[in-house]
N, C-alpha and C. Protein backbone atom coordinates (compact mmCIF):
# COMPACT_ATOMS: atom_id res chain seq x y z
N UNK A 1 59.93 -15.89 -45.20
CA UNK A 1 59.36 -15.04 -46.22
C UNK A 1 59.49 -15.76 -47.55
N UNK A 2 58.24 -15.53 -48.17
CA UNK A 2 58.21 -16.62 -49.61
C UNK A 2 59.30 -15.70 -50.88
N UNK A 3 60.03 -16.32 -51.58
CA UNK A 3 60.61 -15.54 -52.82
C UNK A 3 59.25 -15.22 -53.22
N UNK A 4 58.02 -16.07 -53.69
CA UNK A 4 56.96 -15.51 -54.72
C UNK A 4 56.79 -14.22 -53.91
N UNK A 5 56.30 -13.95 -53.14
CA UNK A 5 56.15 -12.78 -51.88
C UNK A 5 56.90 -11.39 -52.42
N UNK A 6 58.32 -11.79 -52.18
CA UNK A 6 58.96 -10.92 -52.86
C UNK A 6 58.95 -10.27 -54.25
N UNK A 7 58.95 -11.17 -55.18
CA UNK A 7 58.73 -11.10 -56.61
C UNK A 7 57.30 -10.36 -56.34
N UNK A 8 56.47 -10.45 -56.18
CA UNK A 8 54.95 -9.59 -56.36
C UNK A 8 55.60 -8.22 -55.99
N UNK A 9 56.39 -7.94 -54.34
CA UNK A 9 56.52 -6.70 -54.17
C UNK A 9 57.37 -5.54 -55.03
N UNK A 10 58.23 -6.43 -55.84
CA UNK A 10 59.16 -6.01 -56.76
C UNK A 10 58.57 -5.64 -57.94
N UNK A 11 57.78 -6.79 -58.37
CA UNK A 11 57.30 -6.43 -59.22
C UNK A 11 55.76 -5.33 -59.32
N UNK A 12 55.30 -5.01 -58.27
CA UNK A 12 54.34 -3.97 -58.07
C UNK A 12 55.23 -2.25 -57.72
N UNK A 13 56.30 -2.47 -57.50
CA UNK A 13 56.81 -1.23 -57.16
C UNK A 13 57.54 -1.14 -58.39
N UNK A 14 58.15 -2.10 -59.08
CA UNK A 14 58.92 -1.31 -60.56
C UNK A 14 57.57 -0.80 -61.58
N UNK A 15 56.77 -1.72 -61.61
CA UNK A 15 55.44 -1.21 -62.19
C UNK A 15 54.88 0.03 -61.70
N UNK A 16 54.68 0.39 -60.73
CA UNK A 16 54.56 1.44 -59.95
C UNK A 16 55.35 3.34 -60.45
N UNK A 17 56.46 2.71 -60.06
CA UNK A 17 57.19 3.60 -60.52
C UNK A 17 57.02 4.01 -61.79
N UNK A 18 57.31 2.86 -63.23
CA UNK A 18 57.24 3.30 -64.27
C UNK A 18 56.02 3.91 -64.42
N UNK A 19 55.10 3.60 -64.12
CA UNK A 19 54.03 4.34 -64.65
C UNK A 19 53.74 6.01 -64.07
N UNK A 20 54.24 6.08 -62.93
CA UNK A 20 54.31 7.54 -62.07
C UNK A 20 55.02 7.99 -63.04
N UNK A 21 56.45 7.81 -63.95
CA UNK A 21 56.82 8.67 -64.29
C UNK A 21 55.96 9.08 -66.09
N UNK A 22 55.29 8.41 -66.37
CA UNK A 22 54.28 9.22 -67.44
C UNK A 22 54.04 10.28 -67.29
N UNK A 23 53.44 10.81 -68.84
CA UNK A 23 52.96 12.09 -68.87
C UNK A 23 51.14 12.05 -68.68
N UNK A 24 50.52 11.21 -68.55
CA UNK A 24 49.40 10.96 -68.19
C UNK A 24 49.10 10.73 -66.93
N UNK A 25 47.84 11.70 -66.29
CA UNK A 25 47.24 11.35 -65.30
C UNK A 25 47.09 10.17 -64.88
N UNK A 26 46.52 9.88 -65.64
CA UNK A 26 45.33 8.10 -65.53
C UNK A 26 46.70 7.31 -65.49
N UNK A 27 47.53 7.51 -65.80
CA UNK A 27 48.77 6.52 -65.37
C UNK A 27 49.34 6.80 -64.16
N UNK A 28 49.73 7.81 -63.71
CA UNK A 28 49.93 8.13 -62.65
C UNK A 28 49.44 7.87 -61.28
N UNK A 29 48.30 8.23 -61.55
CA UNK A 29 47.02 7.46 -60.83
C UNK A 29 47.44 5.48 -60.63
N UNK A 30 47.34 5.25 -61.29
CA UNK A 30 47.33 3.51 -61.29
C UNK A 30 48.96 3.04 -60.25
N UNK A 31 50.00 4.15 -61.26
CA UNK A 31 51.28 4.07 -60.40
C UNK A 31 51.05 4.03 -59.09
N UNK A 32 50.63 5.02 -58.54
CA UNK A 32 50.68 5.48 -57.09
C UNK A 32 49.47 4.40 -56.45
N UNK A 33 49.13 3.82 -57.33
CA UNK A 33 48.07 2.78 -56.47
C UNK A 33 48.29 1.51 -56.31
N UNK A 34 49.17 1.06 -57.06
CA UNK A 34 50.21 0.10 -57.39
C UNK A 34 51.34 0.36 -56.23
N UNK A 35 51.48 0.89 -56.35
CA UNK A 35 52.49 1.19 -55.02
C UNK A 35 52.13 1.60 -53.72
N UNK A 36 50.86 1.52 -53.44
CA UNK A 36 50.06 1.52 -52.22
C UNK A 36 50.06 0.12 -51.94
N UNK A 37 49.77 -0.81 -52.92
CA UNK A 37 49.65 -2.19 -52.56
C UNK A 37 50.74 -2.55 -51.96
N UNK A 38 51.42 -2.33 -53.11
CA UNK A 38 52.90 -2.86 -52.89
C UNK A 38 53.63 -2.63 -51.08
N UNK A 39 53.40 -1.59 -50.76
CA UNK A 39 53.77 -1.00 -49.06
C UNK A 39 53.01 -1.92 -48.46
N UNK A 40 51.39 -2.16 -48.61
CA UNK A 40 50.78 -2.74 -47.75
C UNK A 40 51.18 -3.83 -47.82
N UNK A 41 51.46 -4.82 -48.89
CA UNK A 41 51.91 -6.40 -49.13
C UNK A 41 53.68 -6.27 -48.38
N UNK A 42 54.27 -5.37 -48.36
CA UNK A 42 55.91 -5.28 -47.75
C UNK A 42 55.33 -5.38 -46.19
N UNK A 43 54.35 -4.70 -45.74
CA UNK A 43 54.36 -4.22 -44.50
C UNK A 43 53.49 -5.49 -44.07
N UNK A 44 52.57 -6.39 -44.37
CA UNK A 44 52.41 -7.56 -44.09
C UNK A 44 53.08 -8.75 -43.93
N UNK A 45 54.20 -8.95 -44.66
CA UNK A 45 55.15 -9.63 -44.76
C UNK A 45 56.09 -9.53 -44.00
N UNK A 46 56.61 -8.17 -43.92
CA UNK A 46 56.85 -7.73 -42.62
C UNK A 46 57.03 -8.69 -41.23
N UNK A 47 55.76 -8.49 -40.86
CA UNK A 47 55.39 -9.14 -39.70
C UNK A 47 54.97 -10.52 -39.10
N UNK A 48 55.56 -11.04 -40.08
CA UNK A 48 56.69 -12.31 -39.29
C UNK A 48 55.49 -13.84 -39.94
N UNK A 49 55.54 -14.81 -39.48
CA UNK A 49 54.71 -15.93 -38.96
C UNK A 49 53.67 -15.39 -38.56
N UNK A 50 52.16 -16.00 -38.94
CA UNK A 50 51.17 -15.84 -38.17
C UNK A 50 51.17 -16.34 -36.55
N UNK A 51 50.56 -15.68 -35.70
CA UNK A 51 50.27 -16.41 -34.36
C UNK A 51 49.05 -16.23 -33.69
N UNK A 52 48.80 -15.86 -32.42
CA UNK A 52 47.66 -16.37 -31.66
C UNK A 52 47.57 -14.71 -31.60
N UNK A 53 45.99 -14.61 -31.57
CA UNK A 53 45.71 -13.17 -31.25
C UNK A 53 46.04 -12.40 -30.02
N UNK A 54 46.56 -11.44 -30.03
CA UNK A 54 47.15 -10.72 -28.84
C UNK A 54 46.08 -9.90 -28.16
N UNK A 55 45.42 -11.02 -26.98
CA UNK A 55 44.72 -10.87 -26.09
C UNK A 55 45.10 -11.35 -25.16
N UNK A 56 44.90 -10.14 -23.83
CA UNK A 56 45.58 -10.52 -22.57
C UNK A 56 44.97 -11.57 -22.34
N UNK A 57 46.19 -12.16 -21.14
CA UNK A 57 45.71 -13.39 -20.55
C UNK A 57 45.19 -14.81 -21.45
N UNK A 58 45.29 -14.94 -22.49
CA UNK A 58 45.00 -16.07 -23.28
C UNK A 58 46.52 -16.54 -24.08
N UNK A 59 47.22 -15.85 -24.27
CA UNK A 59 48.54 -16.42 -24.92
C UNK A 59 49.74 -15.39 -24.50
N UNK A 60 50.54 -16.11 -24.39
CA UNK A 60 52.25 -15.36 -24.18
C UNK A 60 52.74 -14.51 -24.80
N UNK A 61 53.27 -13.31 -25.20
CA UNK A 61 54.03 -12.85 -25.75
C UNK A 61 54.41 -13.33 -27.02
N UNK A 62 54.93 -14.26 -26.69
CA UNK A 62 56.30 -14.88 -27.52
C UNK A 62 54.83 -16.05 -28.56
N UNK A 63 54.02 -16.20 -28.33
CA UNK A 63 52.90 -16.68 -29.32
C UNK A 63 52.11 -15.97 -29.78
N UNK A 64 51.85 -14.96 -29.51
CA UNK A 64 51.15 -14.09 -30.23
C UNK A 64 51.64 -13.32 -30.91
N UNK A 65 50.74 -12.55 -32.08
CA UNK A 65 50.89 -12.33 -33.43
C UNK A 65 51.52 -10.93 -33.62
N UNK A 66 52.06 -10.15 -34.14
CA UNK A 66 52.78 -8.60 -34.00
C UNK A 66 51.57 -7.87 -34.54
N UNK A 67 50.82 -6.60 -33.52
CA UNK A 67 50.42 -6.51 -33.98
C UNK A 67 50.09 -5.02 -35.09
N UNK A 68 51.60 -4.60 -34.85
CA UNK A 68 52.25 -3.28 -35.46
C UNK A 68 51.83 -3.65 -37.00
N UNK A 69 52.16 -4.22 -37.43
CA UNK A 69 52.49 -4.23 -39.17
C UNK A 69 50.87 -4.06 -39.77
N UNK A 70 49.61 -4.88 -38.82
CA UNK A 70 48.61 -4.69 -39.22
C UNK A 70 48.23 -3.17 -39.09
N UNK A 71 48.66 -3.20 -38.25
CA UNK A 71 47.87 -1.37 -37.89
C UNK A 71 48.58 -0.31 -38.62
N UNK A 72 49.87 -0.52 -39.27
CA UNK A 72 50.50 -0.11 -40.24
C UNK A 72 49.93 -0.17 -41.60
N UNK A 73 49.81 -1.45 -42.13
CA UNK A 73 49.23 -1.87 -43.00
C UNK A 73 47.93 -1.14 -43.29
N UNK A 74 46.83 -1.17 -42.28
CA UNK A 74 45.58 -0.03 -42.22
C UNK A 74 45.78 1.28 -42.73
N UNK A 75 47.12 1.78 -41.96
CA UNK A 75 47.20 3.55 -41.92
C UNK A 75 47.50 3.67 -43.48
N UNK A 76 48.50 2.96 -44.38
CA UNK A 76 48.92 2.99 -45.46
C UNK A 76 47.64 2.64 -46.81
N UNK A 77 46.73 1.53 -46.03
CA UNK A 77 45.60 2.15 -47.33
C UNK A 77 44.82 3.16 -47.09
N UNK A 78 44.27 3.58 -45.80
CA UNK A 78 43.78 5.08 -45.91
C UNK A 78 44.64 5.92 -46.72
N UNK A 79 46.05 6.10 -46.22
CA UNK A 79 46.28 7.12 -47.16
C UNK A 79 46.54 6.75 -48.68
N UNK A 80 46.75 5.85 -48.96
CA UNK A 80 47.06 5.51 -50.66
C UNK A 80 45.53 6.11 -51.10
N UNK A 81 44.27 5.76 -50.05
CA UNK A 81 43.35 5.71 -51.00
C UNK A 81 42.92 7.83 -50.97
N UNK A 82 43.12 8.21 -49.81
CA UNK A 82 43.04 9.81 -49.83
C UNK A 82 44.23 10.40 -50.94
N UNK A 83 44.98 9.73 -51.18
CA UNK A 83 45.97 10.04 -52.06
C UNK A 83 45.21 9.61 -53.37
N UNK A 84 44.57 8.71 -53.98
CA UNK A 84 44.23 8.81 -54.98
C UNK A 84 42.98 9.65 -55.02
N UNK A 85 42.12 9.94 -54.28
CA UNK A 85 40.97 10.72 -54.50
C UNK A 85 41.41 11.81 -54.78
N UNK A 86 42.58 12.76 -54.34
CA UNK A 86 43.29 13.89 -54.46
C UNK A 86 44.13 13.55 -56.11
N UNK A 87 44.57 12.94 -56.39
CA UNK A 87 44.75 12.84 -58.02
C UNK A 87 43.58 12.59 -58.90
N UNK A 88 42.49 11.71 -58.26
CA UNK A 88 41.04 11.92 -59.42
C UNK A 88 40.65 13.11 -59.68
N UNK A 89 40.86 13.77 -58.39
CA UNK A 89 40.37 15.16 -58.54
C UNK A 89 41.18 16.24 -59.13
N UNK A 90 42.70 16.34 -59.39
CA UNK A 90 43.24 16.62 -60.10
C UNK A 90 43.51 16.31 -61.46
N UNK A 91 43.01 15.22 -62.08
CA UNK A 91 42.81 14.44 -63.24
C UNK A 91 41.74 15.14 -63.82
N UNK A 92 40.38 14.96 -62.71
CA UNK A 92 38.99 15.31 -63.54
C UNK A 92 39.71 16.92 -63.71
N UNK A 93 39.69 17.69 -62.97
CA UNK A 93 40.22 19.54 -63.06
C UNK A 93 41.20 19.22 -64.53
N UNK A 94 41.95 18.85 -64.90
CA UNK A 94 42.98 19.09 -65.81
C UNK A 94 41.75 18.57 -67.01
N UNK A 95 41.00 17.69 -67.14
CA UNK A 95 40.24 17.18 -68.47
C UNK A 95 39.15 18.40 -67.95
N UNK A 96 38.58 19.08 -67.32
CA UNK A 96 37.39 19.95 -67.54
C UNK A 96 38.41 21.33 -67.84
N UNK A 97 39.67 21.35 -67.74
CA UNK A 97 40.23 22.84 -68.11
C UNK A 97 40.85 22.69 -69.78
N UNK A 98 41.69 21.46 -69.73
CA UNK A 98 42.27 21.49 -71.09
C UNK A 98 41.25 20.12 -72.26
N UNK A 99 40.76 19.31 -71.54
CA UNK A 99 40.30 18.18 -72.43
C UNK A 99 40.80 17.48 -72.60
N UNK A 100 42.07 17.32 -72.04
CA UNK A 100 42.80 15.94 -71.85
C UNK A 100 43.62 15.83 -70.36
N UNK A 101 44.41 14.43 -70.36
CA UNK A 101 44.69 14.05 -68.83
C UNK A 101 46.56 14.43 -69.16
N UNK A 102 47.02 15.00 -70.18
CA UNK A 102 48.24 15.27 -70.00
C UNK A 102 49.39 15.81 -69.40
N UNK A 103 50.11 15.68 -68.76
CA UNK A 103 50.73 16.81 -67.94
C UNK A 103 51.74 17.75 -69.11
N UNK A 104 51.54 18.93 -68.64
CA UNK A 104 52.25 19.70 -69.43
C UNK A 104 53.48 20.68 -69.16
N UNK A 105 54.51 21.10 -69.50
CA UNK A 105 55.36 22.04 -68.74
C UNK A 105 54.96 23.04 -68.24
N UNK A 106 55.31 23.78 -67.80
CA UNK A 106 54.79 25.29 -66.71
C UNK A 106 55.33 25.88 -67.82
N UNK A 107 54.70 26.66 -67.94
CA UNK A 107 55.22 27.90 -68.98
C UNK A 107 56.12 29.07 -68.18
N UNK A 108 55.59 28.80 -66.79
CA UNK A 108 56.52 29.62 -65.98
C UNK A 108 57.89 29.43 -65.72
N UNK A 109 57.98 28.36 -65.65
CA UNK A 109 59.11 27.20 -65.56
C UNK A 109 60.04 27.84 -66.63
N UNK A 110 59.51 27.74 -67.69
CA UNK A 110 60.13 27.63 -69.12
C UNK A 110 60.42 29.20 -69.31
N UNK A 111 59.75 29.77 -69.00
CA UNK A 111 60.60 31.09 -68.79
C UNK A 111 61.62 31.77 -67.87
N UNK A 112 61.35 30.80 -66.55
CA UNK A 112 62.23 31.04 -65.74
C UNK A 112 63.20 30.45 -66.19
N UNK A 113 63.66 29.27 -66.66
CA UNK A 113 65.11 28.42 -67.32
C UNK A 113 65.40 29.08 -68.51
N UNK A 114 64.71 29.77 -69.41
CA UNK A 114 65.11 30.41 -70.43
C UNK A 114 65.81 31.99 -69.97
N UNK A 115 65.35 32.64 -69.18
CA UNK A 115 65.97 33.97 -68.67
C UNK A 115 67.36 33.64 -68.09
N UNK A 116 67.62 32.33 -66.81
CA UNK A 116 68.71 31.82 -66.46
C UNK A 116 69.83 31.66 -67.55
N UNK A 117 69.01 30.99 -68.83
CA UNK A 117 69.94 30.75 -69.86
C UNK A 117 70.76 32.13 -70.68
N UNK A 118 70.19 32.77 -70.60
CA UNK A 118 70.25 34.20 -71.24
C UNK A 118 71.84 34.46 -70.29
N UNK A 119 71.23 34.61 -69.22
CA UNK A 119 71.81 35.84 -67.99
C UNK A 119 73.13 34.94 -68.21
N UNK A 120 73.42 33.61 -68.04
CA UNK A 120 74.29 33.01 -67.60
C UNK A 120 75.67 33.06 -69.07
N UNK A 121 74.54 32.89 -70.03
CA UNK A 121 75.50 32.94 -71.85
C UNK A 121 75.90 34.28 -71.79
N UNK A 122 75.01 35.65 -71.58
CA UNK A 122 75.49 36.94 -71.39
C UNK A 122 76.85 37.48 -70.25
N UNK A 123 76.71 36.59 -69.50
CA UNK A 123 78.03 37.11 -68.68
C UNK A 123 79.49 36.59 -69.31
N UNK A 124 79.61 34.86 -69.90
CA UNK A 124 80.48 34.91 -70.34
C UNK A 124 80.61 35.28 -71.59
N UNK A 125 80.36 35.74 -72.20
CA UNK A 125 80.86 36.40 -73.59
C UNK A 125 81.17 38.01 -73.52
């Protein structure tokens, strides 16, 4: 396995991450797509030395190529990419309701942690 190899995967998943944790869609978005790569480039690497295609009767076992990590590799960009169509579409919904791609607190949220706060200061005093 190459260090450069590594360094890309490292460096696509810290990139990754930071950007998921924004308050912007459109960043979020890029995060989680960035880190789709990143799985698929781990999960290629993965799987060893290239070898001989794994077709019966033409090569051994032990020469032919694994062919798990590819078919892995496949399942993981379908879903990165159904995973981002499901955030475009939550992106576009948040800019046609508010006009921007921001994420915002729940107001429900914020009342539910504010009542907790109440109940909890009211008992000890």
């Amino acid at each position: 396995m190459s260090i450069a190899l590594l360094v890309a995967i490292a460096g696509l998943t810290s990139s990754g991450v930071y950007l998921i944790t924004a308050r912007s869609l459109s960043r979020i978005i890029l995060g989680f797509s960035l880190l789709g790569h990143a799985a698929v480039l781990a999960l290629l690497v993965s799987g060893g030395p290239p070898g001989d295609a794994p077709i019966a009767n033409l090569t051994t076992p032990e020469q032919s190529a694994n062919p798990l990590p590819q078919a892995l590799a496949l399942t993981a960009i379908v879903i990165a990419f159904g995973l981002s169509l499901f955030l475009l579409a939550l992106a576009r919904r948040q800019q046609v309701l508010t006009g921007n791609d921001q994420v915002e607190d729940d107001l429900e949220d914020q009342r539910i942690a504010e009542s907790e706060d109440q109940a909890t200061s009211g008992g000890a005093s």
